[in-house]
Protein backbone atom coordinates (compact mmCIF):
# COMPACT_ATOMS: atom_id res chain seq x y z
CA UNK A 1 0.00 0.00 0.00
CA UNK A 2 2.85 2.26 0.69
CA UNK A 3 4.16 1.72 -2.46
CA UNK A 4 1.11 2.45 -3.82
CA UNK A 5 0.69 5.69 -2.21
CA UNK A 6 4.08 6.64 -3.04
CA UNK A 7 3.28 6.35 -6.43
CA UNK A 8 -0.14 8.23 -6.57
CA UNK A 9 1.78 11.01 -4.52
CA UNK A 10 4.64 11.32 -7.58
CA UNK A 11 1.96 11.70 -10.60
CA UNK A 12 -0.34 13.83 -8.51
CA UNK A 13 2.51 16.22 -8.19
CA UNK A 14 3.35 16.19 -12.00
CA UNK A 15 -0.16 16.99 -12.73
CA UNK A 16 -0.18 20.00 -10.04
CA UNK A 17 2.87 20.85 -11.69
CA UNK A 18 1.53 20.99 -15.36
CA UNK A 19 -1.12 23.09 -13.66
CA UNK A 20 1.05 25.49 -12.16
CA UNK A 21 2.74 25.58 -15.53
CA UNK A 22 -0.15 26.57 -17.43
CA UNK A 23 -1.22 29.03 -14.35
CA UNK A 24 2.27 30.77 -14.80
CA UNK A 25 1.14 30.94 -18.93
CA UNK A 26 -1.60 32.28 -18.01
CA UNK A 27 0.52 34.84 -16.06
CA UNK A 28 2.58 35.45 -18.37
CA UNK A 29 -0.25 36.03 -21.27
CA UNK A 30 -2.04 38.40 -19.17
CA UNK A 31 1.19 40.34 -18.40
CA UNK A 32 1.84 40.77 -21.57
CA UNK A 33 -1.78 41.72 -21.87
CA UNK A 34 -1.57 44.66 -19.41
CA UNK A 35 1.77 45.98 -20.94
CA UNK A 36 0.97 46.15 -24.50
CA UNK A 37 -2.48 47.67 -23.60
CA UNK A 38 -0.66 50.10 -21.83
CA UNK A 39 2.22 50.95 -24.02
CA UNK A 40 1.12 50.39 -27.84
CA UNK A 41 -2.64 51.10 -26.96
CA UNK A 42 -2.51 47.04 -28.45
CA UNK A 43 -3.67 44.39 -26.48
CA UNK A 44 -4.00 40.84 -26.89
CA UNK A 45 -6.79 39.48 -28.33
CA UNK A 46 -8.32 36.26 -26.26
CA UNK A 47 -6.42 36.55 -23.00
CA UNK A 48 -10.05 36.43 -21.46
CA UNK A 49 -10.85 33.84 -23.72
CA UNK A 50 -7.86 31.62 -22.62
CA UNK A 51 -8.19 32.11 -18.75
CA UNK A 52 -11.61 31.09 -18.67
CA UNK A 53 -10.81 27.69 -20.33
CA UNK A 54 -7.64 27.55 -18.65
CA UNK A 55 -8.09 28.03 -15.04
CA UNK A 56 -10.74 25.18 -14.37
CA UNK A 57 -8.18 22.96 -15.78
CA UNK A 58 -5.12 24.78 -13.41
CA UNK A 59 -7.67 24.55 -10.12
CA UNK A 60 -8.46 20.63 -11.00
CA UNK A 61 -4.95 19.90 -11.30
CA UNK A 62 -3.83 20.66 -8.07
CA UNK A 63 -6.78 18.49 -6.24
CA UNK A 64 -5.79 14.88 -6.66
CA UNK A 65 -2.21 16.54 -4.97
CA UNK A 66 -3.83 18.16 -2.60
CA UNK A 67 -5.53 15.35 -1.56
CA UNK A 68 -2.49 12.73 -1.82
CA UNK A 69 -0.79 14.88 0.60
CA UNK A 70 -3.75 15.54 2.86
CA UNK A 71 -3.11 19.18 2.62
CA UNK A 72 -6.24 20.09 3.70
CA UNK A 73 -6.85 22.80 5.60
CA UNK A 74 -8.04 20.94 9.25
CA UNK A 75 -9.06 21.94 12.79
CA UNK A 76 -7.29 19.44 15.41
CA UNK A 77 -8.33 20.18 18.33
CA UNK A 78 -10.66 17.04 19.04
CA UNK A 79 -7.92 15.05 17.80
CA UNK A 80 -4.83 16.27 19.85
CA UNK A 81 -7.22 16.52 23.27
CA UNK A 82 -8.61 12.49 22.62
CA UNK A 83 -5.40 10.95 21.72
CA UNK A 84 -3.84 9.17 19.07
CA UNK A 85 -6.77 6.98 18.58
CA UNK A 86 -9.59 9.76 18.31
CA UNK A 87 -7.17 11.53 15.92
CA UNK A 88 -7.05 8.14 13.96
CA UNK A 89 -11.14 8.16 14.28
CA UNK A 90 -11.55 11.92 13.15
CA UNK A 91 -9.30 11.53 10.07
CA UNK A 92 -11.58 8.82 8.73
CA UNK A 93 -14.26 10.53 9.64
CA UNK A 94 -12.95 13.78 7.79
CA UNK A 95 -11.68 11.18 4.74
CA UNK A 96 -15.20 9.96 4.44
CA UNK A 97 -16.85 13.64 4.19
CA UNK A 98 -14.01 14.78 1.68
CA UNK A 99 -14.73 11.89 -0.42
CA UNK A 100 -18.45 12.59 -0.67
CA UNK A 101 -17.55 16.06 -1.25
CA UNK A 102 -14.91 15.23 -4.09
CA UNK A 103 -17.25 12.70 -6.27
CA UNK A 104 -20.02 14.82 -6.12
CA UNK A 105 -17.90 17.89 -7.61
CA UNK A 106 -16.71 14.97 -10.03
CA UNK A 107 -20.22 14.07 -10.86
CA UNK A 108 -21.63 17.48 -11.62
CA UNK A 109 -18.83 18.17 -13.95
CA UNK A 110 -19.28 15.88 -16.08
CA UNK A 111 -22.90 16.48 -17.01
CA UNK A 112 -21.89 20.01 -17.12
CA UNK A 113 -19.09 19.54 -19.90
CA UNK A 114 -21.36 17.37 -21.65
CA UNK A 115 -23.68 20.17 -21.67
CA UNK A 116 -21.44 22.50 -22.95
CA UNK A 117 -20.58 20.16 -25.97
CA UNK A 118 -24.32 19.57 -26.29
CA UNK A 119 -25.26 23.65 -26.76
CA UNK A 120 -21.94 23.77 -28.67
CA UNK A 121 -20.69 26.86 -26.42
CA UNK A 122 -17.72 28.37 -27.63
CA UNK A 123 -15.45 31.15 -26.34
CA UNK A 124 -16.47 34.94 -27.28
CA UNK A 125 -13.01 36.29 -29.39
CA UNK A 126 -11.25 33.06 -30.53
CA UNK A 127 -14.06 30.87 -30.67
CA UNK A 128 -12.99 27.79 -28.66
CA UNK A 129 -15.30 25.07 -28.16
CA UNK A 130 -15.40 25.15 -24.57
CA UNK A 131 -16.26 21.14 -23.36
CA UNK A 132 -13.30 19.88 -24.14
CA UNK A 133 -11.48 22.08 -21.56
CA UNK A 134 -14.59 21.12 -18.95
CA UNK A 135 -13.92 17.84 -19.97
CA UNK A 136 -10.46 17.50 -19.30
CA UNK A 137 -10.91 19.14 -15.38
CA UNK A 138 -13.21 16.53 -15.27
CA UNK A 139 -11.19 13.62 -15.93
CA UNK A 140 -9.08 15.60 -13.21
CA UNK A 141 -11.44 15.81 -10.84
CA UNK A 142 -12.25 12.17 -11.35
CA UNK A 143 -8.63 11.21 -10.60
CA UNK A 144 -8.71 13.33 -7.48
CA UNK A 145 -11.70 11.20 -6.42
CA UNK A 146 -10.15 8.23 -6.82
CA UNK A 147 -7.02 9.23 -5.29
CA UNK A 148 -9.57 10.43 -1.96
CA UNK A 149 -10.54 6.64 -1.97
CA UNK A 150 -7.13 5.67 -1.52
CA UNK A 151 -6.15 8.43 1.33
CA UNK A 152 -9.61 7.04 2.97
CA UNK A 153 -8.59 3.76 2.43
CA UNK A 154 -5.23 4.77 4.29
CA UNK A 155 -6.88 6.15 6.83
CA UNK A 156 -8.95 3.54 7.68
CA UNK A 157 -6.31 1.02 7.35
CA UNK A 158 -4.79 2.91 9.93
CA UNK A 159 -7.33 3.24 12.48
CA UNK A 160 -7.87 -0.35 12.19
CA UNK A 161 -4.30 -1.64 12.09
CA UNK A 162 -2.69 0.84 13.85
CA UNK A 163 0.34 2.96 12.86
CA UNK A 164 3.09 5.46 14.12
CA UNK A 165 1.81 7.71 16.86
CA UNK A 166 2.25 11.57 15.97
CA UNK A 167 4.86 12.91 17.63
CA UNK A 168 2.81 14.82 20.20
CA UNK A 169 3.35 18.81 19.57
CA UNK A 170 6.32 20.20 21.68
CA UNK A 171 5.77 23.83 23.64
CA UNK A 172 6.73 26.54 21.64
CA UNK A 173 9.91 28.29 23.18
CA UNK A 174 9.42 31.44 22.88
CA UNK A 175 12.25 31.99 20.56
CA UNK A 176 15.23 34.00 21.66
CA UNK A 177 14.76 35.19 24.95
CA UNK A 178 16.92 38.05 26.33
CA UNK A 179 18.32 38.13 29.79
């Protein structure tokens, strides 16, 4: 399972990086944007156009990562008062909601792209069918629900088998104190 994880972990972060990629494009593009707009009275055509195919695809990139690396944003209080074991109980528990949450978002996407290729929308200046970009973040988002099964699978493999306590957190020093 490790192994497995490991592995999930490594392509999760190549796709989060190909989305940061295209995010720093998208940047760049709309630098470029602002600057010959403001200093040839020229700007580029489709910028708009390009970000709003672009950026569901850069946000749905970074999920499945997100998720591998349980970068959540949590709230442990329960967990560090109850001990090891509660914090074992609350992480399935908060597994388990995430995963709902995740395949839902999943399953409204893809009726939505279909939609999209259905009423044949297309972007306003360079006239970009628009599904195929909905499409792709939801292939994305589908990979970052499967990858939510496997941290929930973790996580209950953990509370069941047991695993490494967490170091408990030390007291903060104060940093440098002055006599």
């Amino acid at each position: 399972m490790e192994n497995i994880e490991r592995r999930i972990k490594g392509v999760a972060r190549v796709v989060a990086l190909i989305g940061f990629f295209g995010l720093l494009l998208l940047a760049a593009m709309t630098t470029l944007d602002i600057l010959l707009r403001w200093l040839f009275n020229a700007p580029l055509h489709g910028v708009n156009d390009v970000s709003s195919v672009v950026m569901a695809i850069v946000i749905a990139a970074c999920i499945p990562a997100n998720l591998a690396m349980k970068q959540n944003i949590s709230v442990e209080v329960l967990g560090s008062i109850g001990g090891a074991r509660t914090r074992r109980v609350l992480d399935v528990v908060a597994s388990l909601f995430t995963l709902v949450f995740i395949i839902l978002m999943a399953w409204r996407f893809v009726p939505y792209a279909e939609g999209l290729r259905e009423t044949g929308d297309r972007t306003w200046v360079l006239g970009w069918p628009i599904w195929p970009w909905w499409m792709a973040a939801s292939a994305l988002m589908i990979a970052a629900a499967i990858v939510q099964v496997l941290v929930t699978i973790s996580d209950i493999a953990t509370l069941i088998l047991g695993g490494p306590d967490e170091a408990e957190p030390s007291e903060p020093t104060g940093g440098d104190a002055i006599l």
